[in-house]
C-alpha atoms as a PDB file:
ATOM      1  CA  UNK A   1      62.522  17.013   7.494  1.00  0.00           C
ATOM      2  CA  UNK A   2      63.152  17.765   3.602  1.00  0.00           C
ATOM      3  CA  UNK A   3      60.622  20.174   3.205  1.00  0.00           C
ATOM      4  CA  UNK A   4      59.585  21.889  -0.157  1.00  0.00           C
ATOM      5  CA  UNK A   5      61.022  25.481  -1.085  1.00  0.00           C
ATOM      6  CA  UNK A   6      59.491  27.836   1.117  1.00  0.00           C
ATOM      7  CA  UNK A   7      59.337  30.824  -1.279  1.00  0.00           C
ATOM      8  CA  UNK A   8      55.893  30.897  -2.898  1.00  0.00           C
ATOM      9  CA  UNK A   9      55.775  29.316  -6.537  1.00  0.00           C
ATOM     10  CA  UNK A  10      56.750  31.223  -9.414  1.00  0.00           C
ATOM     11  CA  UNK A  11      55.272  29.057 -12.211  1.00  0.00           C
ATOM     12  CA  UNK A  12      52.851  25.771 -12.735  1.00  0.00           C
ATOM     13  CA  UNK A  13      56.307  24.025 -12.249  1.00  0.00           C
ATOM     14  CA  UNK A  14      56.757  25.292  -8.775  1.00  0.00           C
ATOM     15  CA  UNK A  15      53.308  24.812  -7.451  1.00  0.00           C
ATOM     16  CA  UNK A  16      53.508  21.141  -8.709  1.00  0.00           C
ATOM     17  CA  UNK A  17      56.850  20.460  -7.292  1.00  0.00           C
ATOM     18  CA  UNK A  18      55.360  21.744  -3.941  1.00  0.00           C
ATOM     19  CA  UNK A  19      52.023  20.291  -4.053  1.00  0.00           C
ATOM     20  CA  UNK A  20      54.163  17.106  -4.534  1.00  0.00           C
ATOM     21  CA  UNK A  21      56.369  17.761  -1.687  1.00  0.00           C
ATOM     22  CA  UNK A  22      53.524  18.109   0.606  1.00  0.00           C
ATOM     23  CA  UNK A  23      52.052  15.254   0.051  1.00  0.00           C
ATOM     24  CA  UNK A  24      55.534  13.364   0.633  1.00  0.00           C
ATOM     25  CA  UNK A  25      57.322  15.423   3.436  1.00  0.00           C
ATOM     26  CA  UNK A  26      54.171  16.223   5.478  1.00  0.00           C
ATOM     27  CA  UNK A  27      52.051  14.331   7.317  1.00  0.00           C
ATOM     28  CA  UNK A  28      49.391  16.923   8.438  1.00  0.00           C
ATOM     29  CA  UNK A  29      47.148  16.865   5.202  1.00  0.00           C
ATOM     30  CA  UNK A  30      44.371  13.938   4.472  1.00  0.00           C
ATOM     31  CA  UNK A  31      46.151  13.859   0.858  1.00  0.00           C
ATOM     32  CA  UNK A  32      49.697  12.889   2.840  1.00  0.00           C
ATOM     33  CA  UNK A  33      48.527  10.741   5.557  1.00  0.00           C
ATOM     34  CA  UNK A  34      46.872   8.717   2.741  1.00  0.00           C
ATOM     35  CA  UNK A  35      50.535   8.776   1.357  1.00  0.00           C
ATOM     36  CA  UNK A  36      52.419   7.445   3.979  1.00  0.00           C
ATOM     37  CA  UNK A  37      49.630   4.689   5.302  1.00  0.00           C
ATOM     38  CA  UNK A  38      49.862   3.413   1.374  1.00  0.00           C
ATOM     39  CA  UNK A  39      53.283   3.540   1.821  1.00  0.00           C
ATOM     40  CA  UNK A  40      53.631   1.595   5.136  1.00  0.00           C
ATOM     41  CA  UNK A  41      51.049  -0.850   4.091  1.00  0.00           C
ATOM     42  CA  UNK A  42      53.390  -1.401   0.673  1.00  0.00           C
ATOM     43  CA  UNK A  43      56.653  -1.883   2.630  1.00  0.00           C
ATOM     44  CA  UNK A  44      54.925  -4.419   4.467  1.00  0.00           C
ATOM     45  CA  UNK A  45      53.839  -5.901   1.714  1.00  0.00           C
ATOM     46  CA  UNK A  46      57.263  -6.038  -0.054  1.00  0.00           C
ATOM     47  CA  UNK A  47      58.512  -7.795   3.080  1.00  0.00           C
ATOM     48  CA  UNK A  48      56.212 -10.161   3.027  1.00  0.00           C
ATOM     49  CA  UNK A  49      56.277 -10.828  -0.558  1.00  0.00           C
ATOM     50  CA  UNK A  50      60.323 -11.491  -0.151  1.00  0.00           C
ATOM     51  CA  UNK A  51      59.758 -13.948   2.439  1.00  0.00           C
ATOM     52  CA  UNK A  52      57.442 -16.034   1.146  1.00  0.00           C
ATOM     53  CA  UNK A  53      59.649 -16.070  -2.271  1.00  0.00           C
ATOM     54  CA  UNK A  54      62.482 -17.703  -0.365  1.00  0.00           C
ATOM     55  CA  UNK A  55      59.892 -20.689   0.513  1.00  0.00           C
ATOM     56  CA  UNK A  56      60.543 -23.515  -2.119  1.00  0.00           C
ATOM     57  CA  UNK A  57      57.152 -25.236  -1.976  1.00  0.00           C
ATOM     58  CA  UNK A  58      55.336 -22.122  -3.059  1.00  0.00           C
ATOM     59  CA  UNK A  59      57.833 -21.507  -5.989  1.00  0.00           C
ATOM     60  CA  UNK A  60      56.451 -24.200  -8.632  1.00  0.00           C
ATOM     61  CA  UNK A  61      52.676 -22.317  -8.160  1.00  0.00           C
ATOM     62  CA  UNK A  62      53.342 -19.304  -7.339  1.00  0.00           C
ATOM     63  CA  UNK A  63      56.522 -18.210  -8.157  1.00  0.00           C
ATOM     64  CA  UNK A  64      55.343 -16.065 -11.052  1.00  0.00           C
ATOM     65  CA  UNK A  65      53.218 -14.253  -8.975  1.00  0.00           C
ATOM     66  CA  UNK A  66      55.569 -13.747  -6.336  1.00  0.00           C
ATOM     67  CA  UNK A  67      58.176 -11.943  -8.977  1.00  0.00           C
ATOM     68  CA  UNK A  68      55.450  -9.938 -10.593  1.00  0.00           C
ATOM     69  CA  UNK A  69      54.201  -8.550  -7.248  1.00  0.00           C
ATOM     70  CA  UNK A  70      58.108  -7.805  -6.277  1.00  0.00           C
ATOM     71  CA  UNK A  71      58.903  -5.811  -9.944  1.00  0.00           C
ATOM     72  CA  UNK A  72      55.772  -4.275  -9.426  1.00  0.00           C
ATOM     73  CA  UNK A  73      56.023  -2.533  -5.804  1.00  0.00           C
ATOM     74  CA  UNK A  74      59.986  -1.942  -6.971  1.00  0.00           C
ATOM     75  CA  UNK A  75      58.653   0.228  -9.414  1.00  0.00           C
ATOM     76  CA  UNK A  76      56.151   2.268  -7.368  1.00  0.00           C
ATOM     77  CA  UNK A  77      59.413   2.568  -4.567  1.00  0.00           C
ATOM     78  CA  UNK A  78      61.583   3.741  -7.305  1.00  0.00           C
ATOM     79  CA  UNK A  79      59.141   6.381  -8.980  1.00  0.00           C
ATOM     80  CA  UNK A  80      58.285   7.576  -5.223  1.00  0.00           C
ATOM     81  CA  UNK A  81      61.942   7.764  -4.489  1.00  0.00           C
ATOM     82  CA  UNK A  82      62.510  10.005  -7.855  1.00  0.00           C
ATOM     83  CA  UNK A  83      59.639  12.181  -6.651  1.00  0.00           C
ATOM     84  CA  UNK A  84      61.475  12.489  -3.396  1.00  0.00           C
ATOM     85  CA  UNK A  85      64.564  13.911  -4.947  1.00  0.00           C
ATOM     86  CA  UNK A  86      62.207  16.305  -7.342  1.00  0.00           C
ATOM     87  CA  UNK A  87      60.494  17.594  -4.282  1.00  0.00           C
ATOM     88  CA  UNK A  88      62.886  17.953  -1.753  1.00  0.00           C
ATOM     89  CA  UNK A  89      64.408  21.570  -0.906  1.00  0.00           C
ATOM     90  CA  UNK A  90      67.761  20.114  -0.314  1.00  0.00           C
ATOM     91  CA  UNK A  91      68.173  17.143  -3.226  1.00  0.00           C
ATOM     92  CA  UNK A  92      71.794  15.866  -2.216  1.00  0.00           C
ATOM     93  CA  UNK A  93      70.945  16.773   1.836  1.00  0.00           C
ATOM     94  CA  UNK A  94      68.322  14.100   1.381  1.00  0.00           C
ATOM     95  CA  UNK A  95      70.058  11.754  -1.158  1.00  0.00           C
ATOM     96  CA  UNK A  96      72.512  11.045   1.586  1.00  0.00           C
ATOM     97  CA  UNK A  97      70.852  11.239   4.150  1.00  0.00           C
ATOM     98  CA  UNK A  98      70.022   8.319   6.450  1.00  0.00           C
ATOM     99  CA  UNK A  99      66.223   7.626   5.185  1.00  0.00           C
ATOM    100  CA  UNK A 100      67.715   8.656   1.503  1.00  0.00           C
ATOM    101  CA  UNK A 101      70.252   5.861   1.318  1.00  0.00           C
ATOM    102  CA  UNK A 102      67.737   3.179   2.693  1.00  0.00           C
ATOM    103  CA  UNK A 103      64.879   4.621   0.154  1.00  0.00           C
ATOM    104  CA  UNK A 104      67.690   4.174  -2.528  1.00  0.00           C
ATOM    105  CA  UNK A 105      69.422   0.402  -0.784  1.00  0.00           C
ATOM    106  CA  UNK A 106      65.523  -0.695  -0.668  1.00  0.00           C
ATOM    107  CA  UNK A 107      64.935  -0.505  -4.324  1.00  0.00           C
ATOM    108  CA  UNK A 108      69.211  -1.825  -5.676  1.00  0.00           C
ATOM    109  CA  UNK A 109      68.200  -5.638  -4.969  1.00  0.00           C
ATOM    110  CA  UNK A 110      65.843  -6.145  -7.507  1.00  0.00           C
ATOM    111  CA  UNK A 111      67.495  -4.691 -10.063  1.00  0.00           C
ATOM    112  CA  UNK A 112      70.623  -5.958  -8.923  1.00  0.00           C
ATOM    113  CA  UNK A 113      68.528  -9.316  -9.436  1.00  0.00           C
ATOM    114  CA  UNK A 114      69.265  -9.162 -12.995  1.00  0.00           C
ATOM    115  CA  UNK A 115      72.730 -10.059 -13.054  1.00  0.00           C
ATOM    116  CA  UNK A 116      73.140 -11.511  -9.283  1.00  0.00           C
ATOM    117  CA  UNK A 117      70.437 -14.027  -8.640  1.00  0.00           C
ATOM    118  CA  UNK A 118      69.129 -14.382  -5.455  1.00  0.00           C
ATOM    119  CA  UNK A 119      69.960 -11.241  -4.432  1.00  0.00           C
ATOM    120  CA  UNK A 120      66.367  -9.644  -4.229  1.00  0.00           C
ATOM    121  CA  UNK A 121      66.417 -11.478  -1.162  1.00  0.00           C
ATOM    122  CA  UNK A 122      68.300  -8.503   0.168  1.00  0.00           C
ATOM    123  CA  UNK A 123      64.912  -6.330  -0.196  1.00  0.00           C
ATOM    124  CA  UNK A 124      64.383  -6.907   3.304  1.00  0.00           C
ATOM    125  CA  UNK A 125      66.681  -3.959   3.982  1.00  0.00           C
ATOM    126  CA  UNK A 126      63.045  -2.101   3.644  1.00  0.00           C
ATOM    127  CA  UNK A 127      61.691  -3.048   6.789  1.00  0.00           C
ATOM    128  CA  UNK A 128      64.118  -0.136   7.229  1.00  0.00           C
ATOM    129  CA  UNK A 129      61.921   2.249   5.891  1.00  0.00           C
ATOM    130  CA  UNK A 130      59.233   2.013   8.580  1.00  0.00           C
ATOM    131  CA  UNK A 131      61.369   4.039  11.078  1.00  0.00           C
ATOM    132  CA  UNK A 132      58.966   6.696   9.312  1.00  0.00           C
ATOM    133  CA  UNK A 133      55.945   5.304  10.886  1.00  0.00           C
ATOM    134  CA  UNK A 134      57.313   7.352  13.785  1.00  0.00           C
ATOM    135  CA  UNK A 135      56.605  10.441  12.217  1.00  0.00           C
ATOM    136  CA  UNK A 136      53.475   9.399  10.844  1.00  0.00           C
ATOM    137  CA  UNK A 137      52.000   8.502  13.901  1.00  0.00           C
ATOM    138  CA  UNK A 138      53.204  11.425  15.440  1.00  0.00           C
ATOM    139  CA  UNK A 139      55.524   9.847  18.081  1.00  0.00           C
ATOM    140  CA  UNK A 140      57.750  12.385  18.108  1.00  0.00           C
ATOM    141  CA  UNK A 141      59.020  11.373  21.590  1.00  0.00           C
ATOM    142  CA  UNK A 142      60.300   8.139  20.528  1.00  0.00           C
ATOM    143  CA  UNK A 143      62.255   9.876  17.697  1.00  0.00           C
ATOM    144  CA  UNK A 144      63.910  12.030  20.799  1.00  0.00           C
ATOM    145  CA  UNK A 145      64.563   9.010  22.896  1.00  0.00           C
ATOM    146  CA  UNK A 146      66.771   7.484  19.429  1.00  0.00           C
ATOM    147  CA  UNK A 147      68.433  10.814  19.137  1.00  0.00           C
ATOM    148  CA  UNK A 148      69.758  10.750  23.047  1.00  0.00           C
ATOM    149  CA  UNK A 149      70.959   6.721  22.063  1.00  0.00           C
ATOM    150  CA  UNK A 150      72.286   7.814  19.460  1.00  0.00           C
ATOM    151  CA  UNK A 151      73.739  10.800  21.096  1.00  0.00           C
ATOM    152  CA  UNK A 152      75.305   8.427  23.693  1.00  0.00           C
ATOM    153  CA  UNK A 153      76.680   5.932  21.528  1.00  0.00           C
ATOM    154  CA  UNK A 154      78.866   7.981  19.662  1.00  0.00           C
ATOM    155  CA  UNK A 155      80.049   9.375  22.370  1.00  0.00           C
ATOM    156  CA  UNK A 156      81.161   5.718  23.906  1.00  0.00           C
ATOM    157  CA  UNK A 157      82.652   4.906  20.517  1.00  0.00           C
ATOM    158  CA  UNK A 158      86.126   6.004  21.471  1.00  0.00           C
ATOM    159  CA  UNK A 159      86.045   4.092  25.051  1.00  0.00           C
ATOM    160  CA  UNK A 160      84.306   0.945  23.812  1.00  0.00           C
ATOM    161  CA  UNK A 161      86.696   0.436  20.999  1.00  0.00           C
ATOM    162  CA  UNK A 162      89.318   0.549  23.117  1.00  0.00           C
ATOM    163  CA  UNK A 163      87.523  -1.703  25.419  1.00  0.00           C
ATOM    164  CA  UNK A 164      87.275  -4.209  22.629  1.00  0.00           C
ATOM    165  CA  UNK A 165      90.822  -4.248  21.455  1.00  0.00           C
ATOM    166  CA  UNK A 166      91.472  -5.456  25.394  1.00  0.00           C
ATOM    167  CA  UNK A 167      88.970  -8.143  24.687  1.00  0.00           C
ATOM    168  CA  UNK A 168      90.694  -9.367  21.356  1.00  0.00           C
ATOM    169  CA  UNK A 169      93.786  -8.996  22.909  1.00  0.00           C
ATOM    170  CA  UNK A 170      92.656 -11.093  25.395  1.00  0.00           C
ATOM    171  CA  UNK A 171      90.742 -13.615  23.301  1.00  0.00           C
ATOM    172  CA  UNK A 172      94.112 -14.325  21.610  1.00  0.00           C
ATOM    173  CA  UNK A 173      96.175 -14.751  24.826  1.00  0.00           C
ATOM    174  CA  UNK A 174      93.606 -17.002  26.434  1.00  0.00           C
ATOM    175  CA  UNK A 175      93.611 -19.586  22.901  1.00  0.00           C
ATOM    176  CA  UNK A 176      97.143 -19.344  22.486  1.00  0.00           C
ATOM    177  CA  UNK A 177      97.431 -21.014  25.534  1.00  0.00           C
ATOM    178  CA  UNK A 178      94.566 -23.877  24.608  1.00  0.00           C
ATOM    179  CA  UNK A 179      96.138 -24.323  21.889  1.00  0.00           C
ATOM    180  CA  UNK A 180      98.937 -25.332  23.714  1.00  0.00           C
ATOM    181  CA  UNK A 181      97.170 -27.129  26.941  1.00  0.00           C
ATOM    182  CA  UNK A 182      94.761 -29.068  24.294  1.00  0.00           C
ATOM    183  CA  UNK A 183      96.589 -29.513  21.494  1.00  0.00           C
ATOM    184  CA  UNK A 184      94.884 -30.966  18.221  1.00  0.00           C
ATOM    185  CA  UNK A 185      93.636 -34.181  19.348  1.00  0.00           C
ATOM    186  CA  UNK A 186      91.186 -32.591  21.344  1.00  0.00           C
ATOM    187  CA  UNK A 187      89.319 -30.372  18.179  1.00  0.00           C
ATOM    188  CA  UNK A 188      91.890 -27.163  19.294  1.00  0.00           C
ATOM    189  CA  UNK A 189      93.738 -27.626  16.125  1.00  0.00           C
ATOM    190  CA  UNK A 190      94.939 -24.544  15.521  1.00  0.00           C
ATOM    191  CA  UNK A 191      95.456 -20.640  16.651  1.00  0.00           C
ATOM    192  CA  UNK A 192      92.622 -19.439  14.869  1.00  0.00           C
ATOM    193  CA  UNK A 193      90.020 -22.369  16.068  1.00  0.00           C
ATOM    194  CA  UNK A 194      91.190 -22.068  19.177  1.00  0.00           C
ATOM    195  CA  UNK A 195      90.962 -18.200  19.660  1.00  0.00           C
ATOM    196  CA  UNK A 196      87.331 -18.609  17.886  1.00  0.00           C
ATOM    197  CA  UNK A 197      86.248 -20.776  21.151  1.00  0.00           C
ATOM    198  CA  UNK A 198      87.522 -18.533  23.663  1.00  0.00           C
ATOM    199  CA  UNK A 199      85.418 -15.443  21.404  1.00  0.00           C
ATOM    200  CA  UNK A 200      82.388 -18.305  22.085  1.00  0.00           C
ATOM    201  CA  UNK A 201      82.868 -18.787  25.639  1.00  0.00           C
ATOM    202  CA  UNK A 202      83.539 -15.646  26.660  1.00  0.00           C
ATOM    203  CA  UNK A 203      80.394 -14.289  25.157  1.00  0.00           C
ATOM    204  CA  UNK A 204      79.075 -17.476  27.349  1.00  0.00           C
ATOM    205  CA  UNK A 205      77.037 -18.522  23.551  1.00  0.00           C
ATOM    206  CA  UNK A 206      78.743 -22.119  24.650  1.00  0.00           C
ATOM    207  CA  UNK A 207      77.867 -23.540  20.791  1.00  0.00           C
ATOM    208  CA  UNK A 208      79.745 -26.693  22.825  1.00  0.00           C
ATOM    209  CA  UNK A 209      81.430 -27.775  18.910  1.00  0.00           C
ATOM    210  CA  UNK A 210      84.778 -27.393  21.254  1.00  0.00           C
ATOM    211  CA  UNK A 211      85.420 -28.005  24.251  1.00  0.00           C
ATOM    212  CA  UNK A 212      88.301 -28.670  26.413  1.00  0.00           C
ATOM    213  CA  UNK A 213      89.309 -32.081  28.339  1.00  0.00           C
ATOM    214  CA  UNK A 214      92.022 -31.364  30.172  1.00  0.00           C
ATOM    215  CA  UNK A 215      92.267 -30.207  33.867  1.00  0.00           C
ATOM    216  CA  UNK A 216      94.728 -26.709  32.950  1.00  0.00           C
ATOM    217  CA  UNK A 217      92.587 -26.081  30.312  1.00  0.00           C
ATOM    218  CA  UNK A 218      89.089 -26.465  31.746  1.00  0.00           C
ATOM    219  CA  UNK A 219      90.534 -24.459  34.586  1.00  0.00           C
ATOM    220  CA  UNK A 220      91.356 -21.814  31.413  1.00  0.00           C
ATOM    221  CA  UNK A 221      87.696 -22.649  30.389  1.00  0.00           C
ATOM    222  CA  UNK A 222      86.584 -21.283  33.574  1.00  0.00           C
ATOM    223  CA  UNK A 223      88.758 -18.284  34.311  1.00  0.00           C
ATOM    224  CA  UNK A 224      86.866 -17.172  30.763  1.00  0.00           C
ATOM    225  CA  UNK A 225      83.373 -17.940  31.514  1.00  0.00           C
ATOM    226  CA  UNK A 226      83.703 -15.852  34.806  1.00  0.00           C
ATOM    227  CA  UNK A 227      85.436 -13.198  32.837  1.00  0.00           C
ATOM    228  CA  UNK A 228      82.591 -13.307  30.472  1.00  0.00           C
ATOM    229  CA  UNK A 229      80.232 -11.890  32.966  1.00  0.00           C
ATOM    230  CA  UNK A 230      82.272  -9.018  33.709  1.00  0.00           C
ATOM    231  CA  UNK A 231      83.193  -8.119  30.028  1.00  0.00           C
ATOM    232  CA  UNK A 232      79.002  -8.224  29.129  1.00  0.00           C
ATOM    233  CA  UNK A 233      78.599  -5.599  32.002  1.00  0.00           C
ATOM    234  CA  UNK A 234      81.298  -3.145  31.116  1.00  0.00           C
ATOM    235  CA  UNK A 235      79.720  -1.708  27.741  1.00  0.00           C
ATOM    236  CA  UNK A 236      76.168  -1.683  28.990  1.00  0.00           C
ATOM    237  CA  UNK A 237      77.752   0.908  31.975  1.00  0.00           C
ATOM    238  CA  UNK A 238      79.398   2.986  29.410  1.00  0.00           C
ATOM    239  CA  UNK A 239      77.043   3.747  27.449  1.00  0.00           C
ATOM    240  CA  UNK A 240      74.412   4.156  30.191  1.00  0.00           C
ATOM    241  CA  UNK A 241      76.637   6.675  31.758  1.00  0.00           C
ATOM    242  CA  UNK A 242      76.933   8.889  28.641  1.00  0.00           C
ATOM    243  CA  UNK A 243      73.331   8.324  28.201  1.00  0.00           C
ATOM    244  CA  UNK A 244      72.674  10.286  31.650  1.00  0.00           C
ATOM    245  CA  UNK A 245      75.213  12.549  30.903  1.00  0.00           C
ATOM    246  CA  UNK A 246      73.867  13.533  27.383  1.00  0.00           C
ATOM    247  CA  UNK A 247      69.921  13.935  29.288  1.00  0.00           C
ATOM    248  CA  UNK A 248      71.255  16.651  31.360  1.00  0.00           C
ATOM    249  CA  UNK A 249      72.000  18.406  28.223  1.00  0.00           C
ATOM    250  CA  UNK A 250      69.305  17.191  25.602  1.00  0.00           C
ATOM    251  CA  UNK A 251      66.559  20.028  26.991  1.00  0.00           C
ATOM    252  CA  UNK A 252      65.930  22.166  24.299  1.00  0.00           C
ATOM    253  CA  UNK A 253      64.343  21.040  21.127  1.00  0.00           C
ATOM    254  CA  UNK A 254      64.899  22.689  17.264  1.00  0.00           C
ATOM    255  CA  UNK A 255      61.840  23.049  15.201  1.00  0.00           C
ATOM    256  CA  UNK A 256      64.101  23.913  12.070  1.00  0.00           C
ATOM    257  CA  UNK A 257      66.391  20.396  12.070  1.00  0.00           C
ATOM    258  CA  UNK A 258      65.195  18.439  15.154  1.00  0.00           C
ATOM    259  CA  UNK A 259      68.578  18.556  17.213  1.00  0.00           C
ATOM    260  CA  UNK A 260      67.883  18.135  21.040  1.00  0.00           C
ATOM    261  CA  UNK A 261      71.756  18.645  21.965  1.00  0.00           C
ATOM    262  CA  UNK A 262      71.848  22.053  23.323  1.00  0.00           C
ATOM    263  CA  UNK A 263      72.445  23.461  26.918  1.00  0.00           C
ATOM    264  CA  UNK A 264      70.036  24.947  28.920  1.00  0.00           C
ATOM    265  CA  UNK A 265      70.894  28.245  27.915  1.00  0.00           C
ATOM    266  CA  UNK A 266      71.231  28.187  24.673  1.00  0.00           C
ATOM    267  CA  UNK A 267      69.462  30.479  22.405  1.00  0.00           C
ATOM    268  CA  UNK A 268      70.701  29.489  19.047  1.00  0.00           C
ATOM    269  CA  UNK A 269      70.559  26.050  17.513  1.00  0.00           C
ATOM    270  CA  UNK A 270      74.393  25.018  16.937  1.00  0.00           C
ATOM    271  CA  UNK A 271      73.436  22.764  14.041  1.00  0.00           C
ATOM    272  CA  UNK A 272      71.407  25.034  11.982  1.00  0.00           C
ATOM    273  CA  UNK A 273      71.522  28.571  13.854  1.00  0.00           C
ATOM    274  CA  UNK A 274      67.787  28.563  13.904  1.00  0.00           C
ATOM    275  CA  UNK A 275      66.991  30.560  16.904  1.00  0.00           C
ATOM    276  CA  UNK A 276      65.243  28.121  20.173  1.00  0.00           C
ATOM    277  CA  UNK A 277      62.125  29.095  21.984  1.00  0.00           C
ATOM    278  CA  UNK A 278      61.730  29.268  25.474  1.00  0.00           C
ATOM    279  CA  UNK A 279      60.918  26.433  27.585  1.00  0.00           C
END
């Protein structure tokens, strides 16, 4: 995806940077595979070691050990990410892009350990980082199948935001009037509380911390449990009808950038202009 400069090296500088981008970006070479199973096998690792250093028993014996082994893979993620940024064609296309930000979010805990304790715990955000087993493993197709999601859900975005500002609205409206029905001595004590249950039981969680003991307002209660049912259904058919609609037009595949959202006769790739072969 950030591939190294294609023009051939000019000096020992060159050939190092793209020697090092090789090993990074690809994943055809023994040298790079090597690369990115170490790397896998260190972000689980990392995970691992975070967990087990939120377990209090294992603190007292082997809490030193724990740190060490978390300053120590920081360090390799951080020196990989620098070699990222040296190697990359396109340094600020891949410091923001997606896998850039978590390669750079993965590594901020720890060092934002130093003056926020506890926050290391926040190194989980690496389990992130093995959405690149995908392209390791060569399963290309699954990587298509997230673009058409994602294809699909920003395309709902407009229609289910509006959907949920009708379910707030309604949320409100339905524990106003519990508020009223129940009143405080039955746990509704206020707007807020009472708009909080109806966001509970209409999601049908039923946490049970409220509930109502009047007739109008289990009557309430119910009207919201069956509309509930309804409400779960209506973003689910959204976004699986832009999800048909963007298959018909996800046919043709760029080799430049990846993009799959082009129409059947397109010839140029309207993302990159990189011209699309035949299928």
């Amino acid at each position: 995806m950030f591939s190294v400069v294609p023009n051939p090296p000019k000096d020992a500088a060159d050939s190092w940077r793209k020697h090092i981008g090789y090993i990074i970006f690809e994943h055809d070479t023994p040298a790079s595979k090597a690369f990115d199973v170490g790397l896998l096998v260190a972000i689980l690792l990392s995970i691992l070691n975070v967990m087990l250093e939120s377990v209090a028993s294992l603190q007292p014996q082997f809490g030193g050990l724990i740190a060490g082994v978390e300053w120590g893979l920081t360090v390799i993620f951080t020196a990989e990410y620098v070699l990222r940024i040296y190697a990359a064609r396109e340094r600020m296309r891949y410091v923001f892009s997606f896998l850039g930000l978590v390669d750079l979010v993965s590594i901020a805990p720890t060092y934002l350990s130093l003056f926020v304790p506890g926050s290391q715990a926040l190194s989980t955000v690496r389990a992130l980082r093995l959405l690149r087993v995908f392209r390791v493993l060569k399963l290309v197709k699954f990587l298509r199948e997230a673009e058409e999601l994602t294809t699909a859900l920003r395309h709902s975005a407009r229609k289910i935001i509006v959907f949920l500002g009708a379910v707030m609205t309604m949320t409100i409206i339905m524990g106003s009037f519990m508020y009223l029905i129940e009143g405080q001595e039955n746990g509704f004590t206020s707007i807020p509380r009472s708009v909080y249950w109806a966001v509970v039981t209409m999601t049908t969680v039923g946490y049970g911390d409220i509930a109502p003991h009047t007739v109008p307002g289990q009557m309430i209660a119910t009207i919201v449990m069956v509309l509930g049912y309804g409400i779960i259904a209506v973003p689910t058919g959204i976004v699986s009808a832009d999800l048909v609609r963007s298959r018909q037009k996800q046919t043709r595949l760029c080799t430049d950038c990846g993009s799959t959202t082009h129409d059947k006769d397109a010839n140029f790739c309207k993302h990159c202009g990189t011209g699309l072969g035949r299928v």
